[in-house]
N, C-alpha and C. Protein backbone atom coordinates (compact mmCIF):
# COMPACT_ATOMS: atom_id res chain seq x y z
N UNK A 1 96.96 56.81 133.53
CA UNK A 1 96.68 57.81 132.51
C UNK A 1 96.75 57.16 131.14
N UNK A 2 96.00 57.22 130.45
CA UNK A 2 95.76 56.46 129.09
C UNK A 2 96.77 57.74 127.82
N UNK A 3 96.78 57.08 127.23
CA UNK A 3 97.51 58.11 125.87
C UNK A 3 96.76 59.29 125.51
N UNK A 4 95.24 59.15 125.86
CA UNK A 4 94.76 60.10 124.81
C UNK A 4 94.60 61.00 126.12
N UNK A 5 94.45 61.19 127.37
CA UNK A 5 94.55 62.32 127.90
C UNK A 5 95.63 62.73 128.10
N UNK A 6 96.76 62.32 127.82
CA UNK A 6 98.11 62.54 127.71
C UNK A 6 98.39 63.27 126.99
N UNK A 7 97.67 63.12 125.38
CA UNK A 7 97.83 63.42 123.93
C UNK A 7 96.72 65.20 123.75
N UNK A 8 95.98 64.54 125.13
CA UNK A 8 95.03 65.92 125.22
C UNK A 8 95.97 66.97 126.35
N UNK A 9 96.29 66.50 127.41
CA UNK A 9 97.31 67.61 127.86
C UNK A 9 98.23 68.16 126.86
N UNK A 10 99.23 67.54 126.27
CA UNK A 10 100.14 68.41 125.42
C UNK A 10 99.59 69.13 124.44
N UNK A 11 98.49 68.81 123.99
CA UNK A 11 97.79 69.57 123.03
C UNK A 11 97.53 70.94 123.47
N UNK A 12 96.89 70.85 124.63
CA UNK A 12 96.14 71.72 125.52
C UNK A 12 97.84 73.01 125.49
N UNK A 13 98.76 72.50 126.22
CA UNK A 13 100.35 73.23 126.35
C UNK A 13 100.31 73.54 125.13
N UNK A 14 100.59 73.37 123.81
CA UNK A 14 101.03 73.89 122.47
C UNK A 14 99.87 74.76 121.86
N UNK A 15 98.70 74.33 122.45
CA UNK A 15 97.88 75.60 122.10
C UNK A 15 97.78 76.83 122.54
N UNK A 16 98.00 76.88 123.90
CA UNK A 16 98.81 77.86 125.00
C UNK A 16 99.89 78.39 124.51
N UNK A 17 100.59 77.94 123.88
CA UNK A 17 102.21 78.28 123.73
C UNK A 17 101.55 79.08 122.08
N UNK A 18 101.13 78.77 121.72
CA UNK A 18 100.73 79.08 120.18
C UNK A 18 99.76 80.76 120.32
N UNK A 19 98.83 80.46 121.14
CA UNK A 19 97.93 81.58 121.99
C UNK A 19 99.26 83.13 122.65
N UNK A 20 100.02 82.17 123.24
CA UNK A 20 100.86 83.58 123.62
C UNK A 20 101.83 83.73 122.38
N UNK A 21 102.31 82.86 121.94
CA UNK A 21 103.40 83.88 120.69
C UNK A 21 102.45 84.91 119.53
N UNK A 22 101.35 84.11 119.65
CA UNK A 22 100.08 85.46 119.01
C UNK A 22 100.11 86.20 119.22
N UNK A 23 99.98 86.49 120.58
CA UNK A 23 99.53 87.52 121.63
C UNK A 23 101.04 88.47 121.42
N UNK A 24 101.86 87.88 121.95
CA UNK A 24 103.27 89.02 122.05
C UNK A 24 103.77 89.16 120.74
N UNK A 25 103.70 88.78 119.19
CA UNK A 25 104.13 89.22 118.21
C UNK A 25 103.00 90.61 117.97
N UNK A 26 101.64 90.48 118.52
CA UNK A 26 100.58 91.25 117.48
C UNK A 26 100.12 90.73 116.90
N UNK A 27 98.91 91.72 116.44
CA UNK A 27 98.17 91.42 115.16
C UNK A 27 98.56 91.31 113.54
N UNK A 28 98.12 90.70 113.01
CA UNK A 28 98.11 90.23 111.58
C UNK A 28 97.63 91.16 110.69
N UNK A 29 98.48 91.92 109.96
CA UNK A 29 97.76 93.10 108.82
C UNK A 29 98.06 94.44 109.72
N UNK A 30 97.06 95.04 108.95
CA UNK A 30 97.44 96.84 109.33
C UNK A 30 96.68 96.77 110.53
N UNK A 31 95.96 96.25 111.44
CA UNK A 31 94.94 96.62 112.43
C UNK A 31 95.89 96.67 113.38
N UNK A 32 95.85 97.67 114.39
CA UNK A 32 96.93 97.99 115.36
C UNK A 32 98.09 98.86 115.23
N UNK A 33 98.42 98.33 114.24
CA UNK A 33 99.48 99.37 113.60
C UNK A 33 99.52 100.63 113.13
N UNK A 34 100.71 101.47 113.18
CA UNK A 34 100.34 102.54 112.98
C UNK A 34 99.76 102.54 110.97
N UNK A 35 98.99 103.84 110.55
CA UNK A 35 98.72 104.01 109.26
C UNK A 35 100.44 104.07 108.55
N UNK A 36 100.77 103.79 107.36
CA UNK A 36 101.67 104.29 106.46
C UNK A 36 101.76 105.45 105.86
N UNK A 37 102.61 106.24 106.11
CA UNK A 37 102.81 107.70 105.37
C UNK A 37 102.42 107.71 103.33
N UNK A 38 101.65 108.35 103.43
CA UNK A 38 101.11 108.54 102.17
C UNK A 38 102.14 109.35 101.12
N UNK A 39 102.64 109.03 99.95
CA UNK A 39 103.67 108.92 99.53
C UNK A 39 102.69 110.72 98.44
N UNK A 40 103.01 111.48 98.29
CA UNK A 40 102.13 112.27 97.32
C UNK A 40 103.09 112.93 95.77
N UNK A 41 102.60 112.54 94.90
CA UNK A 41 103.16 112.76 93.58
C UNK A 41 103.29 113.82 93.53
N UNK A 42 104.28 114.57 92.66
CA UNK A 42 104.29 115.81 92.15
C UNK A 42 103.45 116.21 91.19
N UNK A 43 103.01 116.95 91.11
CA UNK A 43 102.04 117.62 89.64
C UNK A 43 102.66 117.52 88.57
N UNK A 44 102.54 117.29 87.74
CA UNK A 44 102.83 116.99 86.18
C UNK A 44 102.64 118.76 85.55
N UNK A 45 103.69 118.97 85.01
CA UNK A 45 103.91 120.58 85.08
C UNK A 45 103.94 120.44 83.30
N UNK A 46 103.14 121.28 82.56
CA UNK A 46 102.62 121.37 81.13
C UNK A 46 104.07 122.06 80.50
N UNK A 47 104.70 121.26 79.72
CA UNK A 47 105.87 121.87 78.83
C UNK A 47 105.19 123.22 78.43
N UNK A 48 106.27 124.23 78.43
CA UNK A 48 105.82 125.48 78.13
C UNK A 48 105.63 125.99 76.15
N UNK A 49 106.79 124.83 75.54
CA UNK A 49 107.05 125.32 74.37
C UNK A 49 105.72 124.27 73.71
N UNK A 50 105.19 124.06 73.19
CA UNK A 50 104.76 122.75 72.18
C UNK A 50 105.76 121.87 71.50
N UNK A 51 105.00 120.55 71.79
CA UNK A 51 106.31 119.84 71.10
C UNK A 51 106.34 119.76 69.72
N UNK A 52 107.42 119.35 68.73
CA UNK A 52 107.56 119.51 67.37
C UNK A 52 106.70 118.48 66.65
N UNK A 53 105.96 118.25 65.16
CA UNK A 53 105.53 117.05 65.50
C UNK A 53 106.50 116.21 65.01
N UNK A 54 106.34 114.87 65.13
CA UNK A 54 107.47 113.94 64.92
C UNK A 54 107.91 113.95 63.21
N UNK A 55 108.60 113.55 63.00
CA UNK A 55 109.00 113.70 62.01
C UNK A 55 108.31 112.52 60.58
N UNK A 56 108.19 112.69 59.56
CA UNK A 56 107.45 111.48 58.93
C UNK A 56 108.60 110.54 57.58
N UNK A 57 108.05 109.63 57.25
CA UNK A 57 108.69 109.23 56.13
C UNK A 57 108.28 110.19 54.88
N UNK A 58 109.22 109.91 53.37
CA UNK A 58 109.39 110.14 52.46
C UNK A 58 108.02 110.29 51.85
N UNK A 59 107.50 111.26 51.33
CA UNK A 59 106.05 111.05 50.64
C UNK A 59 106.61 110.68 48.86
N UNK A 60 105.57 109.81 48.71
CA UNK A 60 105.89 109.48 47.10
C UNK A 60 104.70 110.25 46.50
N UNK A 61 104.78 110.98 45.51
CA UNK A 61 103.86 111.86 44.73
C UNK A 61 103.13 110.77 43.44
N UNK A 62 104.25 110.20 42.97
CA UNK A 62 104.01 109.42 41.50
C UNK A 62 104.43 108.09 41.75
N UNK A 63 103.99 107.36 41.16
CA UNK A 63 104.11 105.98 40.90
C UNK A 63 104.64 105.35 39.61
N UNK A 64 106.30 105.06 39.25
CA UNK A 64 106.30 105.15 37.18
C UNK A 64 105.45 103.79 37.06
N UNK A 65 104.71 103.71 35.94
CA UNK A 65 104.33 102.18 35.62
C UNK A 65 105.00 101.73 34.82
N UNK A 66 105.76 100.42 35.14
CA UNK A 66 106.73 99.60 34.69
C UNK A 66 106.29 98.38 33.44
């Protein structure tokens, strides 16, 4: 038996071995699996009062010229 059919049997075994831990973990991603429960927001409920408006700085009327 030379190396390389040697090198081709074990190959052949670890690809096998690689093929079934595929196989018995499942599939990759959502395919198979069940869907995920859809999470649904509450409605955004309209304050009843209006809000105040914010408050502002100091208004200057006059300017003295210096």
């Amino acid at each position: 038996m030379s190396s390389e059919s040697v090198g081709g049997i074990f190959g052949a075994i670890v690809a096998a071995v690689v093929l079934a831990v595929a196989v018995v973990f499942g599939p990759i991603g959502q395919y198979g699996k069940p869907p995920k429960p859809k999470v649904e927001a509450a409605p955004a409920m309209a304050p009843a009062v209006p809000a105040a408006p914010a408050p502002r700085g100091p208004v200057i009327r006059e300017v003295p010229n210096q």
